[in-house]
C-alpha atoms as a PDB file:
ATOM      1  CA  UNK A   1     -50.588  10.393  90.887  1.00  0.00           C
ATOM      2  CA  UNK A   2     -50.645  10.898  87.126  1.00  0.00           C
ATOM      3  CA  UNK A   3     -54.523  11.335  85.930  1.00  0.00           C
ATOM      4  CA  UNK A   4     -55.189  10.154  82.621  1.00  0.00           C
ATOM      5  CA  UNK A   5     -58.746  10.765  80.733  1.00  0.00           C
ATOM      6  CA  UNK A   6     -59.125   8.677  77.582  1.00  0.00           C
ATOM      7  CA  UNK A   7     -62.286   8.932  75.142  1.00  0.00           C
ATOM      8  CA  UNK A   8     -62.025  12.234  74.681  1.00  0.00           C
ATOM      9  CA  UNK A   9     -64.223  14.046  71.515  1.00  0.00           C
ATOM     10  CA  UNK A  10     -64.794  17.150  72.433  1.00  0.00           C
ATOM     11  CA  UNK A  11     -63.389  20.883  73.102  1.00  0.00           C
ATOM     12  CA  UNK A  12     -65.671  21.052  76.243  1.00  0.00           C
ATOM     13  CA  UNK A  13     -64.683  17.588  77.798  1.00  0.00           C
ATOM     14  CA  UNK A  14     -60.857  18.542  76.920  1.00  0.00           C
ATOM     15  CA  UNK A  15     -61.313  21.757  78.987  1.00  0.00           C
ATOM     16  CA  UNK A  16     -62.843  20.215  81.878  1.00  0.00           C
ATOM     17  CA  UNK A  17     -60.349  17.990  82.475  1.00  0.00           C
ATOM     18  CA  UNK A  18     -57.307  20.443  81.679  1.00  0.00           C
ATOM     19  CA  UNK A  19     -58.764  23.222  84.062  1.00  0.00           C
ATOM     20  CA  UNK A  20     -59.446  20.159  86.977  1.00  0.00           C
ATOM     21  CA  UNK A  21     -55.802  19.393  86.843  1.00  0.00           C
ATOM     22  CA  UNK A  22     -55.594  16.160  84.616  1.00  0.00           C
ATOM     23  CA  UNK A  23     -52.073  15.104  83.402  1.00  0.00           C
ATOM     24  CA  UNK A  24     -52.890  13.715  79.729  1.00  0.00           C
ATOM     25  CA  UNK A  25     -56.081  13.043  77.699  1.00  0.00           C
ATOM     26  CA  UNK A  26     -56.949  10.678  74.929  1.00  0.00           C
ATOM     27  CA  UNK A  27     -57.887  10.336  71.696  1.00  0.00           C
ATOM     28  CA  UNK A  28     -59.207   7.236  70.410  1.00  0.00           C
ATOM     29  CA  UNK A  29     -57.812   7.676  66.888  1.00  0.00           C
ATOM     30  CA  UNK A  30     -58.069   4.016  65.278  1.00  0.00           C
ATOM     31  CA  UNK A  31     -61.505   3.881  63.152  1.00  0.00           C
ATOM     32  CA  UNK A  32     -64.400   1.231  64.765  1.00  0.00           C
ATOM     33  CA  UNK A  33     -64.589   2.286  67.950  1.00  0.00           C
ATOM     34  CA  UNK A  34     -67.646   3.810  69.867  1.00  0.00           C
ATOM     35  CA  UNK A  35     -64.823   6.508  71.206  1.00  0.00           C
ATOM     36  CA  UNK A  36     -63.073   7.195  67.908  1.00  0.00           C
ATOM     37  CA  UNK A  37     -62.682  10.726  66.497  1.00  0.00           C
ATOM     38  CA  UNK A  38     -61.259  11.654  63.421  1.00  0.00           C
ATOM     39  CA  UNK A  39     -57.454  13.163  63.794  1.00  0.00           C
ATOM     40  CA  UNK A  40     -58.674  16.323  61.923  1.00  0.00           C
ATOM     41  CA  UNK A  41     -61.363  16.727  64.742  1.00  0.00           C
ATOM     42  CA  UNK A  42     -58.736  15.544  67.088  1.00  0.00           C
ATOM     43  CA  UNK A  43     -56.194  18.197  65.873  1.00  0.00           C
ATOM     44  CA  UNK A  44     -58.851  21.260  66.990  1.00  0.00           C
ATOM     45  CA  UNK A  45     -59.148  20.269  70.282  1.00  0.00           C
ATOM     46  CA  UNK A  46     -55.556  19.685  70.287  1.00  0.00           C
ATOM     47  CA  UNK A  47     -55.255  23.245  69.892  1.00  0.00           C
ATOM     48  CA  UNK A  48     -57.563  24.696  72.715  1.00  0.00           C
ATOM     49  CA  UNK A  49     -56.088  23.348  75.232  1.00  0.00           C
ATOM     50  CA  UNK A  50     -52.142  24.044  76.705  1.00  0.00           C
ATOM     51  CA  UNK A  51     -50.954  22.137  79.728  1.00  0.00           C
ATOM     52  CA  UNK A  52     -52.774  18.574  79.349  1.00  0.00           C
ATOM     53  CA  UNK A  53     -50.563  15.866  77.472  1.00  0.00           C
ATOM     54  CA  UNK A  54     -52.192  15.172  74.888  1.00  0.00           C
ATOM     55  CA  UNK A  55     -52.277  11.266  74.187  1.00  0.00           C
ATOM     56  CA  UNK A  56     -53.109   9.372  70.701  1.00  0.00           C
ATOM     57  CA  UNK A  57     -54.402   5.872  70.746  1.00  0.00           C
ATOM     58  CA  UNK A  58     -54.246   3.471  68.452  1.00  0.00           C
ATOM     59  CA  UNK A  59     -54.772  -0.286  67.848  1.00  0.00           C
ATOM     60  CA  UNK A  60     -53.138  -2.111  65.377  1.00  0.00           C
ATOM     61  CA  UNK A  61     -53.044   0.618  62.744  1.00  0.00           C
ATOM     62  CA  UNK A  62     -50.031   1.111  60.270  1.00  0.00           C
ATOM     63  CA  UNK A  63     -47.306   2.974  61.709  1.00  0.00           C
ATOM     64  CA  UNK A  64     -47.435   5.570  58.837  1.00  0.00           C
ATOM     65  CA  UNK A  65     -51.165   6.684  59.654  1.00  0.00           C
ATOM     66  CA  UNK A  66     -49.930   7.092  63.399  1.00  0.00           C
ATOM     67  CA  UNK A  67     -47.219   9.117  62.377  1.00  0.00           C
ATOM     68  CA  UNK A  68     -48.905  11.371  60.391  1.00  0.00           C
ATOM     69  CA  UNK A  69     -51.711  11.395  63.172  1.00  0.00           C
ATOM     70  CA  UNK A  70     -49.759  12.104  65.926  1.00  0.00           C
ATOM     71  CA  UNK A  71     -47.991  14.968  63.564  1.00  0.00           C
ATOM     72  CA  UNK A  72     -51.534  16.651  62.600  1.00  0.00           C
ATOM     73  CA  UNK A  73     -52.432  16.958  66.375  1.00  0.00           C
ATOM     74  CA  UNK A  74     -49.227  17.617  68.069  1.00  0.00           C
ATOM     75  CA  UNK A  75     -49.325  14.529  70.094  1.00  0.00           C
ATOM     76  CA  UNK A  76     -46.967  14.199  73.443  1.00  0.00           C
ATOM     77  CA  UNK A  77     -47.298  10.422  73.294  1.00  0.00           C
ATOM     78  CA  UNK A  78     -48.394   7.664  71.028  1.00  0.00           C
ATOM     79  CA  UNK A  79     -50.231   4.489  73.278  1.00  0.00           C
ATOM     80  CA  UNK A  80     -50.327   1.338  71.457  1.00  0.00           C
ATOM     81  CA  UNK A  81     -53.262  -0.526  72.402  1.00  0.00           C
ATOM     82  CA  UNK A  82     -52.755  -3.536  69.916  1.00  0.00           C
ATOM     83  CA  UNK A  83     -50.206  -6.381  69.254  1.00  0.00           C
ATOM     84  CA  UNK A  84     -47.456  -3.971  68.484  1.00  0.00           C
ATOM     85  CA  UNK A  85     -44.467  -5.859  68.407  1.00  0.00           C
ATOM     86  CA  UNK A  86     -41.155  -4.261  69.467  1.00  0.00           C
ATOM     87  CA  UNK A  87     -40.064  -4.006  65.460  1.00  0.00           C
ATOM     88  CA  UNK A  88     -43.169  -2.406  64.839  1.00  0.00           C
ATOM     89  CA  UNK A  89     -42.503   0.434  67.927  1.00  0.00           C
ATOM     90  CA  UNK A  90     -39.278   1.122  66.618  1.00  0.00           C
ATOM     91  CA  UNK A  91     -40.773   2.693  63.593  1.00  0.00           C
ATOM     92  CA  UNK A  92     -43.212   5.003  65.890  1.00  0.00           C
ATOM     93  CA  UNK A  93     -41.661   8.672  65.895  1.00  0.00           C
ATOM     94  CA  UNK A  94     -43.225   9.664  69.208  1.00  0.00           C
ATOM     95  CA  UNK A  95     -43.011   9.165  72.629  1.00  0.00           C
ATOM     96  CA  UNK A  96     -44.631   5.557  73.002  1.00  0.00           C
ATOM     97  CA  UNK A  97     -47.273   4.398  75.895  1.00  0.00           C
ATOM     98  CA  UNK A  98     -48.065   0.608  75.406  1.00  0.00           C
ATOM     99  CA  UNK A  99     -51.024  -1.144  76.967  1.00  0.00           C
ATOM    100  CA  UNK A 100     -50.767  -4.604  77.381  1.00  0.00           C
ATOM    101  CA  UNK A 101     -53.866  -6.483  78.881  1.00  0.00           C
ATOM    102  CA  UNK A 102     -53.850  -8.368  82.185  1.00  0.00           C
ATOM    103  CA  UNK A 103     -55.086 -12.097  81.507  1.00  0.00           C
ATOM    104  CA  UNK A 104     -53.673 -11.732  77.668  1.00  0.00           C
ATOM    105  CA  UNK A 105     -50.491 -13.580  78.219  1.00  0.00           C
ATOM    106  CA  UNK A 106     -49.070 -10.496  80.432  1.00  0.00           C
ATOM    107  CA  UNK A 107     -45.869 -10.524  82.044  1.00  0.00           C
ATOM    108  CA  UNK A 108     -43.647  -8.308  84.012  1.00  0.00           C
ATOM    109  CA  UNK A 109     -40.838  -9.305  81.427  1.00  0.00           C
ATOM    110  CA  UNK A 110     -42.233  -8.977  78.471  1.00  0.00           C
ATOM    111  CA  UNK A 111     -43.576  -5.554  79.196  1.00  0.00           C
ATOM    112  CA  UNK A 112     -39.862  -3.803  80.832  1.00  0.00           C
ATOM    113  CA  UNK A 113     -38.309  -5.170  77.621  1.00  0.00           C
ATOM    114  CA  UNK A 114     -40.871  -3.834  75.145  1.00  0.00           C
ATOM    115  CA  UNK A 115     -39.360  -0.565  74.033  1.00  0.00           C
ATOM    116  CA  UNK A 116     -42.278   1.774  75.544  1.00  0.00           C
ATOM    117  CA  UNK A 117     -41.725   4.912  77.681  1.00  0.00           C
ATOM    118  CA  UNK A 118     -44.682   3.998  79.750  1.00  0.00           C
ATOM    119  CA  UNK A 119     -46.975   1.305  80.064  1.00  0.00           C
ATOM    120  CA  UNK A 120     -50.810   0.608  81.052  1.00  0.00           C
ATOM    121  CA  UNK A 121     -51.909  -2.347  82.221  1.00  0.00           C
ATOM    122  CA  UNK A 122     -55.780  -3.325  81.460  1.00  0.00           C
ATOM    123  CA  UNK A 123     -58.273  -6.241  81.445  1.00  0.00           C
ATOM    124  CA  UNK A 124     -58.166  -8.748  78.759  1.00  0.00           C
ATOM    125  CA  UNK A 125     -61.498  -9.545  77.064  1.00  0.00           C
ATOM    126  CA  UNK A 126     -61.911 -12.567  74.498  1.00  0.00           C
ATOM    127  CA  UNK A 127     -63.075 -11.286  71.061  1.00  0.00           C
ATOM    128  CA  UNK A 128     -62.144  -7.505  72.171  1.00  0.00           C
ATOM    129  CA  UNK A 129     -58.757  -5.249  71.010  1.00  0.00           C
ATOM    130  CA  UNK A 130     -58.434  -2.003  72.765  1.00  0.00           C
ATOM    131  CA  UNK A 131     -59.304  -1.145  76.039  1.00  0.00           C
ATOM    132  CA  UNK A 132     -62.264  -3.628  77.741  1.00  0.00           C
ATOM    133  CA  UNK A 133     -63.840  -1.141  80.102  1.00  0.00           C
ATOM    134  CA  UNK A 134     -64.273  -3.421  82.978  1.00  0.00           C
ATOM    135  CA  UNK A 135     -61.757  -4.110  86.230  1.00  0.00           C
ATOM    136  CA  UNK A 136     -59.541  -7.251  86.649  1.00  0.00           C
ATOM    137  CA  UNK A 137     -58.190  -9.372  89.061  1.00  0.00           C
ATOM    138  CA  UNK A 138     -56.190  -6.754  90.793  1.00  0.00           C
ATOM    139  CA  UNK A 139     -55.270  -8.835  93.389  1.00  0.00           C
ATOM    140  CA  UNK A 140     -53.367 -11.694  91.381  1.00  0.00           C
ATOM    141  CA  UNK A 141     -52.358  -8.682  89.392  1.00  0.00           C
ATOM    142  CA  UNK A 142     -50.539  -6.432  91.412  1.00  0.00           C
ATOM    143  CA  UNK A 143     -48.131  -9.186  91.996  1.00  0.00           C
ATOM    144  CA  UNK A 144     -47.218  -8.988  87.959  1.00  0.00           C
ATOM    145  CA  UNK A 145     -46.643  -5.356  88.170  1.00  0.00           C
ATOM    146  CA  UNK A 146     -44.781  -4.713  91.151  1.00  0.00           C
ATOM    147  CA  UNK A 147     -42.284  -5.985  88.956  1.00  0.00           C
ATOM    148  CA  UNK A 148     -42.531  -3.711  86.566  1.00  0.00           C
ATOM    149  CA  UNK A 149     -39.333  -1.150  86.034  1.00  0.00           C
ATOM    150  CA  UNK A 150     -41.203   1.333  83.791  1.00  0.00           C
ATOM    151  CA  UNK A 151     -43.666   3.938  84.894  1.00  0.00           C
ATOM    152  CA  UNK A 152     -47.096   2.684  84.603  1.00  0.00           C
ATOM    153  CA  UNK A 153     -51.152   3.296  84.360  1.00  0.00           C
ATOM    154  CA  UNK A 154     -53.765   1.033  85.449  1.00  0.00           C
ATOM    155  CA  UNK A 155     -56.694   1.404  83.721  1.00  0.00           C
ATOM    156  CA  UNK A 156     -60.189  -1.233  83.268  1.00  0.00           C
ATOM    157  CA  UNK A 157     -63.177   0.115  84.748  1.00  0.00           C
ATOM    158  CA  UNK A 158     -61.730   2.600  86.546  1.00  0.00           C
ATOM    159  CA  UNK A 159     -64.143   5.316  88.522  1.00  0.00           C
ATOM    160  CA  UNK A 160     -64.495   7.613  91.796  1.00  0.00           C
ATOM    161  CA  UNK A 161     -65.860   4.685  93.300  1.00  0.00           C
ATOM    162  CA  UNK A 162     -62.696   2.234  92.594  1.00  0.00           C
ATOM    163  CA  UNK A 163     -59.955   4.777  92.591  1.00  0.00           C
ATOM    164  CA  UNK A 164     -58.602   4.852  95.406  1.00  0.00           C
ATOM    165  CA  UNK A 165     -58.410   0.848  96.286  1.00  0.00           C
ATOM    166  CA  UNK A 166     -56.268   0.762  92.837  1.00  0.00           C
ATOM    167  CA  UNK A 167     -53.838   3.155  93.968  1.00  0.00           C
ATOM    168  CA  UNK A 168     -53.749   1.140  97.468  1.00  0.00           C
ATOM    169  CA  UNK A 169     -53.919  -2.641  95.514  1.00  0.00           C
ATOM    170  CA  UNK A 170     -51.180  -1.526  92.677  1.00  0.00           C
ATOM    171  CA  UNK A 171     -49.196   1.879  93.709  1.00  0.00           C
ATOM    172  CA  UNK A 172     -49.247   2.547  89.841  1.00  0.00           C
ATOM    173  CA  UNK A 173     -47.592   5.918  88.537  1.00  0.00           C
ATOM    174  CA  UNK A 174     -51.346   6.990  87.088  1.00  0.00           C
ATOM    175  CA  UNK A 175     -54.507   5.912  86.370  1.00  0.00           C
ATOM    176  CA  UNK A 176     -56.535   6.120  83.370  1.00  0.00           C
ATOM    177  CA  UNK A 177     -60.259   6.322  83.254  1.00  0.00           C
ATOM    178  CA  UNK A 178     -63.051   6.479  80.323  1.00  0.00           C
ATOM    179  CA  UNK A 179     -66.130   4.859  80.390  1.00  0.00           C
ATOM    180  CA  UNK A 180     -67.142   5.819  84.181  1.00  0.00           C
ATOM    181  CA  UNK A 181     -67.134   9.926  82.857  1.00  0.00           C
ATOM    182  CA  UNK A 182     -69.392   9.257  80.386  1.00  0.00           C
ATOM    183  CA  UNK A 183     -73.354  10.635  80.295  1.00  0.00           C
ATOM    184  CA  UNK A 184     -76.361   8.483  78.958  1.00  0.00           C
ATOM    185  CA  UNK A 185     -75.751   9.081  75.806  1.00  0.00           C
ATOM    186  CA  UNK A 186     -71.628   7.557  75.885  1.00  0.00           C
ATOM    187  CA  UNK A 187     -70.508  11.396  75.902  1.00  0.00           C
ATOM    188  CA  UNK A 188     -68.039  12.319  78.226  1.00  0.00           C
ATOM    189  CA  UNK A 189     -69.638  14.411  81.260  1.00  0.00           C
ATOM    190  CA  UNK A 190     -67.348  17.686  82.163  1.00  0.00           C
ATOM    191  CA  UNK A 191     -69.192  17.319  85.603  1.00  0.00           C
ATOM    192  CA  UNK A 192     -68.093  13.990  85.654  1.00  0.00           C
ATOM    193  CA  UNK A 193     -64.480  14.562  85.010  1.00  0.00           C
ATOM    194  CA  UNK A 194     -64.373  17.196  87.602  1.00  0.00           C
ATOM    195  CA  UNK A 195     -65.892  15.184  90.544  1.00  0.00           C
ATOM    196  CA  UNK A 196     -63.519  12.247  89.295  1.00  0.00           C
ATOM    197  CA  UNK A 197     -60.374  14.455  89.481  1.00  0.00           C
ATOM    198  CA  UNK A 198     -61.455  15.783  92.955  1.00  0.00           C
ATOM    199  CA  UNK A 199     -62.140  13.239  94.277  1.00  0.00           C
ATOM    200  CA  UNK A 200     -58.122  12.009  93.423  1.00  0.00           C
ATOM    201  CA  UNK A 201     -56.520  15.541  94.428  1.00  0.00           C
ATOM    202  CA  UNK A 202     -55.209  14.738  97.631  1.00  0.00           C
ATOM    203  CA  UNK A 203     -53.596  11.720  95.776  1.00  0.00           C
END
């Protein structure tokens, strides 16, 4: 099971979930966001850390500033998190990841044609872009994705507490959580991340 961390803003955070075991971390790197850090900013942490994949995410942004982006930090994959068409991703010099949102029009055939590496599949909310923080209708979901030829995430409100019945509901290739690692204060917890990862290890 692939373990994704998105939200990512600092060395200490990064660490914590390299040394736990995660598989790829996230930057939020498209300005407005609660999450977002600043690809400069990104590019240091980019540079503590060695195993971890290190992710860039972006919504909507022009494909020059994500090039450029994912150059400055040494990116392993570029997620689109927008409405990216196809034309657009063929411009994208990186490794692409794109999220489409459950309940946004989704469908099995629209996402194994989109040209994508991977995918991640997350909740749709009305008058929201990127990702919505909350979980879906995994249910009526899972029966959209088992169709699905690519490798893929789920990701929408997912925590310790959920983990395990989205493997079970959706037998996804990963899983990508955020907002359940976070503190009080919206930072991301390194104790947080730990107990999250070990609580997937035998997974």
């Amino acid at each position: 099971m692939l373990i994704k961390i998105c939200g990512i803003r600092d060395i200490d955070a990064a660490r914590a979930a390299e040394e736990a075991g995660a598989d790829f971390i996230g930057f939020i790197l498209s300005h407005g966001f609660r999450r977002t850090v600043e690809p400069e900013a990104a590019a240091e942490i980019c540079r503590s850390i060695r195993r971890v994949k290190k992710v860039g995410v972006f919504v909507d942004e022009p494909a020059e500033y994500v090039n450029e982006a994912a150059r400055l930090c040494g990116l392993d994959y570029v997620q689109l998190h927008g409405h990216e068409t196809p034309e657009y991703a063929a411009a994208i010099k990186y490794p692409i990841i794109k999220a489409m949102r459950y309940g946004d029009d989704f469908t099995a055939e629209a996402a194994n044609s989109y040209p994508a590496d991977m995918l991640l599949v997350d909740s749709f909310a009305n008058g929201k872009v990127g990702g919505s923080g909350q979980a879906f209708a995994w249910q009526e979901a899972a029966a959209e994705t088992k169709k699905l030829t690519k490798p893929f995430f789920i990701a929408g409100g997912i925590s310790k507490e959920n983990a395990r019945e989205a493997i079970e509901v959706f037998n996804p290739n990963g899983l990508d959580a955020s907002g359940s690692l976070e503190d009080e204060a919206g930072n991301k917890s390194p104790e947080k991340i730990r107990e999250y990862i070990e609580s997937l290890s035998d997974k």
